[in-house]
N, C-alpha and C. Protein backbone atom coordinates (compact mmCIF):
# COMPACT_ATOMS: atom_id res chain seq x y z
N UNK A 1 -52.91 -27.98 19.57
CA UNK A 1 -53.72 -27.76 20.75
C UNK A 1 -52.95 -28.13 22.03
N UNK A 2 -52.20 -29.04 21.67
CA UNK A 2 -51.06 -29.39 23.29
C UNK A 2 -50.53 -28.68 23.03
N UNK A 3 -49.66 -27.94 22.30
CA UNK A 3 -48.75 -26.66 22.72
C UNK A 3 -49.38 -25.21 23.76
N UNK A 4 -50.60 -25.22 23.27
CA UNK A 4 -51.34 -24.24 23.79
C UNK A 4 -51.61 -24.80 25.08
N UNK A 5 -52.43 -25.65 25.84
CA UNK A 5 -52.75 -25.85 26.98
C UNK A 5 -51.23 -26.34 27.50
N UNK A 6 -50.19 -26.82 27.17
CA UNK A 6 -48.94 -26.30 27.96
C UNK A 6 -48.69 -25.27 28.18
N UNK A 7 -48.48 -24.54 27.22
CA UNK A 7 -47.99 -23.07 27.52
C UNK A 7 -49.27 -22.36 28.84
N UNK A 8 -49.93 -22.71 28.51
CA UNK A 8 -51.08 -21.94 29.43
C UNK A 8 -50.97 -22.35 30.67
N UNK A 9 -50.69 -23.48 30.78
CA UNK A 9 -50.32 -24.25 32.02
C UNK A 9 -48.73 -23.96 32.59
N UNK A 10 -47.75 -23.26 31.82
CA UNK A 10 -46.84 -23.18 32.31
C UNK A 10 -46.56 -22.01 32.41
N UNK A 11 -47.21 -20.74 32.20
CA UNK A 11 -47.22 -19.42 32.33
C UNK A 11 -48.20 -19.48 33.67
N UNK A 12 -49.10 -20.20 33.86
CA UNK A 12 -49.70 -20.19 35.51
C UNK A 12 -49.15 -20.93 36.87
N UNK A 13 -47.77 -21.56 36.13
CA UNK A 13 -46.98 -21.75 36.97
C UNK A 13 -46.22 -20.55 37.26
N UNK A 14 -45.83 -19.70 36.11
CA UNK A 14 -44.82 -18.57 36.17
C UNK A 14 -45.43 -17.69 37.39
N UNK A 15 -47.07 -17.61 36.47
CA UNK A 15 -47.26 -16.78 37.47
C UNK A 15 -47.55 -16.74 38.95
N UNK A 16 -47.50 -17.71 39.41
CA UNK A 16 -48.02 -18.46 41.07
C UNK A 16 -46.41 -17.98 41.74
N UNK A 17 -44.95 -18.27 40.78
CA UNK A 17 -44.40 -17.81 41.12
C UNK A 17 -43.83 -16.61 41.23
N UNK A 18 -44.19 -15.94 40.17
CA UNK A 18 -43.96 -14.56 40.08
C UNK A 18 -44.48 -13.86 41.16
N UNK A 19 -45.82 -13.85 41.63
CA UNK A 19 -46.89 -13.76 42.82
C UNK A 19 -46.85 -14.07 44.14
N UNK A 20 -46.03 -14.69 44.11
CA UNK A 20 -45.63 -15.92 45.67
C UNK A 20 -45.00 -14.48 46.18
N UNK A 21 -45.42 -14.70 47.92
CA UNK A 21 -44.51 -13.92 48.72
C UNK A 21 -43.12 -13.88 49.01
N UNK A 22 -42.60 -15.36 48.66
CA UNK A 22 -41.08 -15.52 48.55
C UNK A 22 -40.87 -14.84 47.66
N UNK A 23 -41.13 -14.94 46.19
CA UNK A 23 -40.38 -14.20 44.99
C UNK A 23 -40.42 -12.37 45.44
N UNK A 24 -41.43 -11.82 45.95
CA UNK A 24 -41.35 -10.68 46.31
C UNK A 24 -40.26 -10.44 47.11
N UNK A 25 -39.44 -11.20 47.98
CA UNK A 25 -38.86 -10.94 48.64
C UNK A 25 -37.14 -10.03 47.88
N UNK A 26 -37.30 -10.60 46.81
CA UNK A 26 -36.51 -10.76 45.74
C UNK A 26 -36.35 -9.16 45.34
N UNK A 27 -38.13 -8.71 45.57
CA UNK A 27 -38.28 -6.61 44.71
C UNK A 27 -37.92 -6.04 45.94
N UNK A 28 -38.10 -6.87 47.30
CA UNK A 28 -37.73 -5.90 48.54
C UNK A 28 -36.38 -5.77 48.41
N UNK A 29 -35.57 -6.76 48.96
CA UNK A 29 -34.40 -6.56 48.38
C UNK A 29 -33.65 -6.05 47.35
N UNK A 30 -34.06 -6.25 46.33
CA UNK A 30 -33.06 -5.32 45.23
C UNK A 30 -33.86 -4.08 44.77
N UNK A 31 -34.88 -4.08 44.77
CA UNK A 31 -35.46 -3.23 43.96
C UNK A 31 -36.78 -3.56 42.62
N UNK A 32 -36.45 -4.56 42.34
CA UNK A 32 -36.93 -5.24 41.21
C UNK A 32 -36.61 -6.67 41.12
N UNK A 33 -37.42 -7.34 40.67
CA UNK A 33 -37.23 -8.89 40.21
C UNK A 33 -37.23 -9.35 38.63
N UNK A 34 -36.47 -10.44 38.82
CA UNK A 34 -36.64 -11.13 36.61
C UNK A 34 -38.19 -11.42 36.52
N UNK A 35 -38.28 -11.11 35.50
CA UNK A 35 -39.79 -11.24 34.91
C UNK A 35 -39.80 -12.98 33.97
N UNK A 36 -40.15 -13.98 34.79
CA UNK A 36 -40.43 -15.17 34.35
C UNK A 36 -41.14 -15.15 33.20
N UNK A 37 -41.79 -14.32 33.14
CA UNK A 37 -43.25 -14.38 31.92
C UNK A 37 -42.61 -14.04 30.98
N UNK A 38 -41.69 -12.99 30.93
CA UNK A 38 -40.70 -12.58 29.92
C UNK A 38 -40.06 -13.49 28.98
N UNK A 39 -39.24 -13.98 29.86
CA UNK A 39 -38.21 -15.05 29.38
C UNK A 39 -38.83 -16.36 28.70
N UNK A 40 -40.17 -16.83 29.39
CA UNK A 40 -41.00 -17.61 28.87
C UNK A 40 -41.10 -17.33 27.47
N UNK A 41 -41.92 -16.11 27.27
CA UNK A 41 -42.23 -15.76 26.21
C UNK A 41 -41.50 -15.37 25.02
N UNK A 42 -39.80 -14.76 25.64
CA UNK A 42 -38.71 -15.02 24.30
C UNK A 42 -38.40 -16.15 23.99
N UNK A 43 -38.14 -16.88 24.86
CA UNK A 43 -38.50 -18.41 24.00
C UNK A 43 -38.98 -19.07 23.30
N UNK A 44 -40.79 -18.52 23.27
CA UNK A 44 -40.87 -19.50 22.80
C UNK A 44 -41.30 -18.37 21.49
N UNK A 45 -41.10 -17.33 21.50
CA UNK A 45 -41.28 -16.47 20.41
C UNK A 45 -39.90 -16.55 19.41
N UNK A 46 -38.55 -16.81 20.11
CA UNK A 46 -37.49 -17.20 19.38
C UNK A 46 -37.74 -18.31 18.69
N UNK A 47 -38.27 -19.42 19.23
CA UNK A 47 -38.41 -20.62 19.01
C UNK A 47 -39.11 -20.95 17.78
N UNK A 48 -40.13 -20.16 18.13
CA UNK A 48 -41.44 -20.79 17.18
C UNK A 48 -41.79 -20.09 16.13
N UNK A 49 -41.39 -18.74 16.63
CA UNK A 49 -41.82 -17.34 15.18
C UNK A 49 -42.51 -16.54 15.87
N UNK A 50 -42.74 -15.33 15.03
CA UNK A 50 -43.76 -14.38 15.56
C UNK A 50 -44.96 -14.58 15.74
N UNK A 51 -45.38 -15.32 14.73
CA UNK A 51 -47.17 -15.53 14.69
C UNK A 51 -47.29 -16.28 15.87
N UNK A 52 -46.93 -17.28 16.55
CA UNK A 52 -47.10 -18.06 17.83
C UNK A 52 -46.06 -17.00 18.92
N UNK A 53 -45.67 -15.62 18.79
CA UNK A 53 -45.03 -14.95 19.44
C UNK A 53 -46.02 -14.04 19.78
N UNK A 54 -47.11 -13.48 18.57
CA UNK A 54 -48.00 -12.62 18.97
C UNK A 54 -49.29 -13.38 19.73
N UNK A 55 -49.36 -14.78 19.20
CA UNK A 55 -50.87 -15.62 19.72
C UNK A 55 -50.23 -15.63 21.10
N UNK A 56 -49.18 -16.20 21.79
CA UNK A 56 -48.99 -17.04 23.34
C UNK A 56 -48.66 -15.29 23.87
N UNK A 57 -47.98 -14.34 23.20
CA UNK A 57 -47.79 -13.30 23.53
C UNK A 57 -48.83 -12.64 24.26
N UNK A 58 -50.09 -13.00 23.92
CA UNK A 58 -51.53 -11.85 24.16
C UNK A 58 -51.95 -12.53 25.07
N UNK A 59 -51.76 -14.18 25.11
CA UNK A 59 -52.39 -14.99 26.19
C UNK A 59 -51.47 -14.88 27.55
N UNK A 60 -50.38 -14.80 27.76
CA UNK A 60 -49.78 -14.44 28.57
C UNK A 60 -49.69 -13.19 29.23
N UNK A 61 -49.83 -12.24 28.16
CA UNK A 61 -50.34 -10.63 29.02
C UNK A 61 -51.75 -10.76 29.33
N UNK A 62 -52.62 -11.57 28.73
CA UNK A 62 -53.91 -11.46 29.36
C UNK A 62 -54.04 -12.11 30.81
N UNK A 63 -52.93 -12.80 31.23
CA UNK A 63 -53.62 -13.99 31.75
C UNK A 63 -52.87 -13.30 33.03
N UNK A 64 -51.27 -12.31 32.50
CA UNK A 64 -50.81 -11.54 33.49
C UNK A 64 -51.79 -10.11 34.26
N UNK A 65 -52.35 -9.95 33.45
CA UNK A 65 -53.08 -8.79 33.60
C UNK A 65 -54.35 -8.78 34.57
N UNK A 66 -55.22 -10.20 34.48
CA UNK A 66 -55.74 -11.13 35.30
C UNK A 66 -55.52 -11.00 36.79
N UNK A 67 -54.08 -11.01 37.03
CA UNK A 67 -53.36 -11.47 38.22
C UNK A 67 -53.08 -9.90 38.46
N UNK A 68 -52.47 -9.00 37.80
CA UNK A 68 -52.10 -7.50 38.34
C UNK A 68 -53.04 -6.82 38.37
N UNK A 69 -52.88 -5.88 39.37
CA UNK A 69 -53.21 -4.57 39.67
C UNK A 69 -53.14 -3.28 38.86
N UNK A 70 -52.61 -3.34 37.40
CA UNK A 70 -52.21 -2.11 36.30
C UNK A 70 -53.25 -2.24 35.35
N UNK A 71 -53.53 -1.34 34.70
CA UNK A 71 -54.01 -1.09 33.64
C UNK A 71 -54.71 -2.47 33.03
N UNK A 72 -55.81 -2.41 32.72
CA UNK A 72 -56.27 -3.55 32.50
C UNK A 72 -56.04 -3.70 30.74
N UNK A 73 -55.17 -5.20 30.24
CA UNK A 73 -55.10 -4.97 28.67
C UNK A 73 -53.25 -4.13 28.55
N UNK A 74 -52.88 -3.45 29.20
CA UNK A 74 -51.65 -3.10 28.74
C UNK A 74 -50.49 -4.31 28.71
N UNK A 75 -50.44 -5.45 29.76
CA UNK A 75 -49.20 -6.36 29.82
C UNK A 75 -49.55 -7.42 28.24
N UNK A 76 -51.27 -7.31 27.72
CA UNK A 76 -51.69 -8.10 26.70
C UNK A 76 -50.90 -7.41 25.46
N UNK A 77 -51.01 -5.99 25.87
CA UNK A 77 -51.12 -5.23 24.39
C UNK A 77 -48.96 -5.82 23.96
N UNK A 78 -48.58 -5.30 25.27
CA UNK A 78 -46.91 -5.18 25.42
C UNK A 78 -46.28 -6.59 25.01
N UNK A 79 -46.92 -7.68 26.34
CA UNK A 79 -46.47 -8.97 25.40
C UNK A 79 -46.97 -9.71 24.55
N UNK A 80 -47.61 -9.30 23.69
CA UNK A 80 -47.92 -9.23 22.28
C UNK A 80 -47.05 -8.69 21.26
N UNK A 81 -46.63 -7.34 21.41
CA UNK A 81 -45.79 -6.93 20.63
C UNK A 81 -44.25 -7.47 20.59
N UNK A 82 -44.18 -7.66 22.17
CA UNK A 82 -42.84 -8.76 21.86
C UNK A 82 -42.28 -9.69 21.86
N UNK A 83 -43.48 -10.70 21.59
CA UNK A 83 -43.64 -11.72 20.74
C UNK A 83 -43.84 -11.53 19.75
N UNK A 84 -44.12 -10.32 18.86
CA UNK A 84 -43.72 -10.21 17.04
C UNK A 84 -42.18 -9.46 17.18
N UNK A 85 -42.01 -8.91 17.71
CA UNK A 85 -40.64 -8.32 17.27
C UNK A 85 -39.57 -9.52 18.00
N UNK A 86 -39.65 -10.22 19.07
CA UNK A 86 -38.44 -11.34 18.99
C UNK A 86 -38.57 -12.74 17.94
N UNK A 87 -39.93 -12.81 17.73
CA UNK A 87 -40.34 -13.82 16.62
C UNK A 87 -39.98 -13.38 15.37
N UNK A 88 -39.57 -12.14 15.10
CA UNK A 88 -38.89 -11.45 13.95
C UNK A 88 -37.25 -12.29 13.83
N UNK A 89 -36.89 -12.32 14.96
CA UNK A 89 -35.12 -12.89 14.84
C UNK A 89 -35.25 -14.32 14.99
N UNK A 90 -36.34 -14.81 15.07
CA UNK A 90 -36.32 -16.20 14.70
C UNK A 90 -35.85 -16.48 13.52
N UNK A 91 -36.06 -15.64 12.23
CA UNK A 91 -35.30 -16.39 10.84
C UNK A 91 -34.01 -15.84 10.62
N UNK A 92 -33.97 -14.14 11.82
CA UNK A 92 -32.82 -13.46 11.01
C UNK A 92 -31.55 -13.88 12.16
N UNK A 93 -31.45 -15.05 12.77
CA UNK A 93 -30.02 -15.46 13.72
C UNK A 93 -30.31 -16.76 13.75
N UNK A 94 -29.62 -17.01 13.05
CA UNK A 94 -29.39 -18.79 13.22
C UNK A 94 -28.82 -19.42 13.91
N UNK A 95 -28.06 -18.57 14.68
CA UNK A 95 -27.58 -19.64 16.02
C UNK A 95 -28.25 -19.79 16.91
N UNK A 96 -28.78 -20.70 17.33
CA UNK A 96 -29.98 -20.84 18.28
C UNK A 96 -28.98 -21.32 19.87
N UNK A 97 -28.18 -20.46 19.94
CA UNK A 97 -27.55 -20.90 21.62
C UNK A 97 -27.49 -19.68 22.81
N UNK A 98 -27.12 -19.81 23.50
CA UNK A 98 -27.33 -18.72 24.86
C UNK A 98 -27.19 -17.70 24.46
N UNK A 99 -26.18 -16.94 23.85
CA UNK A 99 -25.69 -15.89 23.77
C UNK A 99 -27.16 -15.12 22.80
N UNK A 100 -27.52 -15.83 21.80
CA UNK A 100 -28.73 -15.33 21.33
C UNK A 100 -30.02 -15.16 21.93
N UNK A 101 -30.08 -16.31 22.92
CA UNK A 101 -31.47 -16.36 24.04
C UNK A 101 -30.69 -14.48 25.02
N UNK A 102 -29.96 -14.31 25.03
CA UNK A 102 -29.82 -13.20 26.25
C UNK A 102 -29.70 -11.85 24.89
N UNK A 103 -29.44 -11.83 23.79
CA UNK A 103 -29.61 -10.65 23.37
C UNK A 103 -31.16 -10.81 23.04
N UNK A 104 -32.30 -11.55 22.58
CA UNK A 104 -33.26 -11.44 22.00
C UNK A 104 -34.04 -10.91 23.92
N UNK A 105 -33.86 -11.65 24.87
CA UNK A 105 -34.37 -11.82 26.30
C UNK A 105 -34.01 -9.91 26.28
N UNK A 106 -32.75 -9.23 26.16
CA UNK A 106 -32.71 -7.87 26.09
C UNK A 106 -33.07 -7.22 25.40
N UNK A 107 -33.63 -7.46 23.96
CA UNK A 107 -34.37 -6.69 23.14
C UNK A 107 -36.12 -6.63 23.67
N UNK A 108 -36.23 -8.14 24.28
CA UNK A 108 -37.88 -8.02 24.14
C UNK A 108 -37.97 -6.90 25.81
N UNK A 109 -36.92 -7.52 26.46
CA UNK A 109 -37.19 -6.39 28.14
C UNK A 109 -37.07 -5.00 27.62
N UNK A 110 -36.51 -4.64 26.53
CA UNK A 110 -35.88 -3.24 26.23
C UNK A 110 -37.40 -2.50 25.39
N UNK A 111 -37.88 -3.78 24.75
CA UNK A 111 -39.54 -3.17 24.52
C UNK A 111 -40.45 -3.24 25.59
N UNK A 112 -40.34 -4.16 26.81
CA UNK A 112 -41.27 -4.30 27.59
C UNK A 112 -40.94 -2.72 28.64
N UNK A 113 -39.87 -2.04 28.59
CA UNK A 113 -39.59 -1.11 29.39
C UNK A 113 -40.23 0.09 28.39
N UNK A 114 -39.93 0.62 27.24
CA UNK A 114 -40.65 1.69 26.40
C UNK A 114 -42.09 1.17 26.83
N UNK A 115 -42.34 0.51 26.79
CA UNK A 115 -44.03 0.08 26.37
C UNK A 115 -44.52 0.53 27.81
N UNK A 116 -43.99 0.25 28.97
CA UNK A 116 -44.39 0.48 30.06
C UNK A 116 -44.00 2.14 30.30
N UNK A 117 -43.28 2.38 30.17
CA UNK A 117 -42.98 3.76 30.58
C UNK A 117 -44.25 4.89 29.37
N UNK A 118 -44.52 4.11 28.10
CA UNK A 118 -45.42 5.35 27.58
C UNK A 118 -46.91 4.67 28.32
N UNK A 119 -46.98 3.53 28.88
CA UNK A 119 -48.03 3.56 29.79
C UNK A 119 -48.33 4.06 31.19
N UNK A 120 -47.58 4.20 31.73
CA UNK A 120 -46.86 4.73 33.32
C UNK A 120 -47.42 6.26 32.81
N UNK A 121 -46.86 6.87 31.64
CA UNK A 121 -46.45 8.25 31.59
C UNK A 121 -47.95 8.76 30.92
N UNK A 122 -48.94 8.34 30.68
CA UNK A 122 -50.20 8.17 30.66
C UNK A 122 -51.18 8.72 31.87
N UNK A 123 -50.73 6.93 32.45
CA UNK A 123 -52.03 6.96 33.30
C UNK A 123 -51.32 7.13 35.02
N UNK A 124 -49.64 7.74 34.86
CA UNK A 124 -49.72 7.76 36.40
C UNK A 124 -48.77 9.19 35.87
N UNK A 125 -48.23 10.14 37.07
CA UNK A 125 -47.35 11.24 37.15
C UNK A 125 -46.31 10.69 37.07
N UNK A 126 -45.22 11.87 36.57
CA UNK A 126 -43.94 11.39 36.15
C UNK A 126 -43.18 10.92 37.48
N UNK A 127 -43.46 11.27 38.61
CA UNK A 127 -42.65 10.69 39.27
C UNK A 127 -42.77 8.99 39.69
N UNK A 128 -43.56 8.34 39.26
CA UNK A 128 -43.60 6.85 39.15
C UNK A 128 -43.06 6.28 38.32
N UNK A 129 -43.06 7.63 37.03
CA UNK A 129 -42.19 7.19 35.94
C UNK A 129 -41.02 6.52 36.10
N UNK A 130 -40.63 7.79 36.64
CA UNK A 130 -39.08 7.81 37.13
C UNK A 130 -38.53 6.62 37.85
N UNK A 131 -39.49 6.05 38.76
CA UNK A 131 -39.02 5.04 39.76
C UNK A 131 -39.10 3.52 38.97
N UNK A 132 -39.73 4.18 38.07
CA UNK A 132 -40.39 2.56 37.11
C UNK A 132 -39.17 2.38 36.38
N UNK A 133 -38.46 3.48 35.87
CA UNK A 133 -37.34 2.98 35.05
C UNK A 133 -36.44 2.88 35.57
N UNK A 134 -36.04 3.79 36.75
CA UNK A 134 -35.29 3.21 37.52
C UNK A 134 -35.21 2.01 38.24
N UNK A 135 -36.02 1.27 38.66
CA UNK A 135 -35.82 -0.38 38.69
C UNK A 135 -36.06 -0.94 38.20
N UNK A 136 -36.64 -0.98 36.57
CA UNK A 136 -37.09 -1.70 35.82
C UNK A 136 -35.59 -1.72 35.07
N UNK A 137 -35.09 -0.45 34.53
CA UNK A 137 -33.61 -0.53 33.73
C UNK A 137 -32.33 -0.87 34.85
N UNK A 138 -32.17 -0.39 35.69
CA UNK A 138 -31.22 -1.00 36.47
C UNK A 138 -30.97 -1.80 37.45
N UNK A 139 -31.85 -2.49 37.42
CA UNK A 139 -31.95 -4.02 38.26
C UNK A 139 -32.79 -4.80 37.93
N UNK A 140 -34.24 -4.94 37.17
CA UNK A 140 -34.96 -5.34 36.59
C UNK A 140 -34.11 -6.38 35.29
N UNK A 141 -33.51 -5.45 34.41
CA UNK A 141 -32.93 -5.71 33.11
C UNK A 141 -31.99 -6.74 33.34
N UNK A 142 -30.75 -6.40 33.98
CA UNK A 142 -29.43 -7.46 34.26
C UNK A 142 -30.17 -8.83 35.27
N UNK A 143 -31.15 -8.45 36.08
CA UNK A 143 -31.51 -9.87 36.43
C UNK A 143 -32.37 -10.56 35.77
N UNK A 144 -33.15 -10.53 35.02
CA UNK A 144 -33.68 -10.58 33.84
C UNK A 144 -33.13 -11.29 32.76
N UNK A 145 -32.08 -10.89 32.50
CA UNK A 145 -31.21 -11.27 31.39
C UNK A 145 -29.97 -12.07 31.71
N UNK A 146 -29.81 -12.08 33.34
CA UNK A 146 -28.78 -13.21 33.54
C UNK A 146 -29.58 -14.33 34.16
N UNK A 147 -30.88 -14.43 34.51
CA UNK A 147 -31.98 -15.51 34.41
C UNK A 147 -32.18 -16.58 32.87
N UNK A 148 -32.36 -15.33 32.46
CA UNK A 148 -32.44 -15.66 31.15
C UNK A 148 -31.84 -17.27 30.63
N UNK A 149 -30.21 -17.05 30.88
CA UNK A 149 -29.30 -18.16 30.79
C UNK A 149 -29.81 -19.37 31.14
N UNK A 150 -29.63 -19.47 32.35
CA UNK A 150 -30.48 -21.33 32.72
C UNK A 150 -32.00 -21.69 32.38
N UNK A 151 -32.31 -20.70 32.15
CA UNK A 151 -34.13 -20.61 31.72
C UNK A 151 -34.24 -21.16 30.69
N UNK A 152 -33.50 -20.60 29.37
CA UNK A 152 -33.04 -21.02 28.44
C UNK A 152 -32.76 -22.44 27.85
N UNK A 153 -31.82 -22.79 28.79
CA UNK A 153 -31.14 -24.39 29.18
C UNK A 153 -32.45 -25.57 29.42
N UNK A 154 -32.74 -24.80 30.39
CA UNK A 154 -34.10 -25.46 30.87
C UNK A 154 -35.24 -25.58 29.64
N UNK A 155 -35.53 -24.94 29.25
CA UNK A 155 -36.47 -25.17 27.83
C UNK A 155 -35.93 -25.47 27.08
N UNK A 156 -34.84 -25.06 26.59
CA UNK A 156 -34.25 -26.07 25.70
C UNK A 156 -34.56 -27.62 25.93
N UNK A 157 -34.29 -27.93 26.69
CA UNK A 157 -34.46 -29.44 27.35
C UNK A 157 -35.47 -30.26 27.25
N UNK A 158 -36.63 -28.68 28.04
CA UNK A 158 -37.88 -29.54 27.79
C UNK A 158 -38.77 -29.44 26.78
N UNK A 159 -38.76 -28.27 25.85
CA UNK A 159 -39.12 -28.14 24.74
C UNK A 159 -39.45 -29.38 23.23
N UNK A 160 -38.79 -30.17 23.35
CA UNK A 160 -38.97 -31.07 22.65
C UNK A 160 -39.87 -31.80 22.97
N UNK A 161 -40.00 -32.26 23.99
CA UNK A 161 -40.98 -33.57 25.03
C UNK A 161 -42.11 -32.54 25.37
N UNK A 162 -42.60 -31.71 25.73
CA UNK A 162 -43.86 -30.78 26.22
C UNK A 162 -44.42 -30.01 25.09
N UNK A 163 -43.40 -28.86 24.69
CA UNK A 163 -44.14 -27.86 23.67
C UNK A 163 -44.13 -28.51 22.19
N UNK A 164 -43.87 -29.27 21.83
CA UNK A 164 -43.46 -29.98 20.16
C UNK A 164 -44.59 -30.06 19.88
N UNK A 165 -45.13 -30.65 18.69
CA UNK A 165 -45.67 -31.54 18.01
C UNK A 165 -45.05 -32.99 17.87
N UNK A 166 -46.19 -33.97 18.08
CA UNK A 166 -45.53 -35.15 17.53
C UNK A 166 -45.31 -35.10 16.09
N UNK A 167 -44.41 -36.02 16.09
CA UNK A 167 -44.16 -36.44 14.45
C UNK A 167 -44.90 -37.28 13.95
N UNK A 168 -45.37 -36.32 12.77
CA UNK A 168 -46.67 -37.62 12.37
C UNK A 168 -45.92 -38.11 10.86
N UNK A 169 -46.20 -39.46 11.12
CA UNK A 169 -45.43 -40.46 9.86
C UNK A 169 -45.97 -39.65 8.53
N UNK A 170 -45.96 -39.65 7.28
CA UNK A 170 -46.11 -39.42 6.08
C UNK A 170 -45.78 -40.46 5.35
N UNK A 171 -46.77 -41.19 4.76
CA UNK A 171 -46.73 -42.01 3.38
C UNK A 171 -45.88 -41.68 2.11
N UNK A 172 -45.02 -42.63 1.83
CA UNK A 172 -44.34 -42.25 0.92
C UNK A 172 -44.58 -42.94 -0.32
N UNK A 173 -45.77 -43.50 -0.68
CA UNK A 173 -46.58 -43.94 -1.67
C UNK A 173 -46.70 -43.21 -3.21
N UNK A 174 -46.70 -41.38 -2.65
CA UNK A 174 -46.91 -40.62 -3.67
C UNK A 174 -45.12 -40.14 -4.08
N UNK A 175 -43.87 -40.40 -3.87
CA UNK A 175 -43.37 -40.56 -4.71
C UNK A 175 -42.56 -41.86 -5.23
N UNK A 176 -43.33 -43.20 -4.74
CA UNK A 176 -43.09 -44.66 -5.37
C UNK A 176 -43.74 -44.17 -6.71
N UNK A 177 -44.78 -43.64 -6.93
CA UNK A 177 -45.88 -43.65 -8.25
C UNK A 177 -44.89 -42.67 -9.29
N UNK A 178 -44.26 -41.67 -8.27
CA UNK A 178 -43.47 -40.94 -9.63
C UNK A 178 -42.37 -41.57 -9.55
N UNK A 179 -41.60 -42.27 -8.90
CA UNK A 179 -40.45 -42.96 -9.23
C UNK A 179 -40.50 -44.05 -10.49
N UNK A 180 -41.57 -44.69 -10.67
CA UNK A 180 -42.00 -45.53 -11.39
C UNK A 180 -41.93 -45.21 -13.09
């Protein structure tokens, strides 16, 4: 239950910043900004597995979806799904260091971009399409994924002390009786 009201609490930090008029300043300028919620969420979907990739996954698109202006339910449906597919390479890469946080951070943006574009290509004309992938794939992605890096660092860090479980002692009573 503390993992959950952290995470919830620290995805409404993401998003205050994601939202802030400074961080916009960030899409005027380039075109596009890193998606905090993203990176949040490969983390802790690398981290923890899929099943806590699809649960914090749905709470985070819900809670994004809340806050945006799109489709109501699509950022739930999207980061949901990739929190099962990066919670998938939680067992299959065992190196748990940067270089893996930035390919899993590019697989889950590389689903969050399909997922958006067959939603875009839905419910808006192709020419939004067009503009959506165009700053979503070429400036969206590389800042995104070179965020990624210290983001990474940073949870790493704090991950132990915030998102953990404590360690709860275990009695070792039941194998004194079979040692015996």
């Amino acid at each position: 239950m503390k993992r959950v009201i952290t995470v919830i609490i620290t995805t409404l930090i993401l998003l205050l910043i994601q939202s802030s008029p400074a961080y916009d300043l960030i899409r005027v300028a380039l075109g596009a900004k890193p998606d905090l919620l993203l990176i949040f969420l490969v983390f802790i979907s690398f981290r923890y597995g899929s099943f806590d990739g699809i649960i914090y996954g749905f709470i985070i698109g819900l809670l994004q979806d809340i806050v945006s202006s799109g489709t109501f339910g699509s950022y739930a449906i999207i980061f949901l799904n990739i929190g099962f597919f990066v919670g998938f390479f939680n067992t299959r890469i065992f190196i748990k260091q940067i270089a893996a946080g930035i390919f899993v951070t590019l697989v889950g943006y590389l689903i969050k971009i399909i997922a958006l574009f067959l939603v875009t290509s839905i419910y808006s004309d192709l020419s939004n399409v067009a503009v959506l992938i165009r700053a979503e794939l070429l400036v969206g992605l590389p800042l995104t994924v070179i965020l990624s890096s210290p983001a990474f660092i940073l949870f790493e860090k704090v991950a132990p002390i915030v998102y953990d479980k404590q360690g709860i002692h275990v009695d070792d009573s039941t194998t004194k009786e079979y040692s015996e």
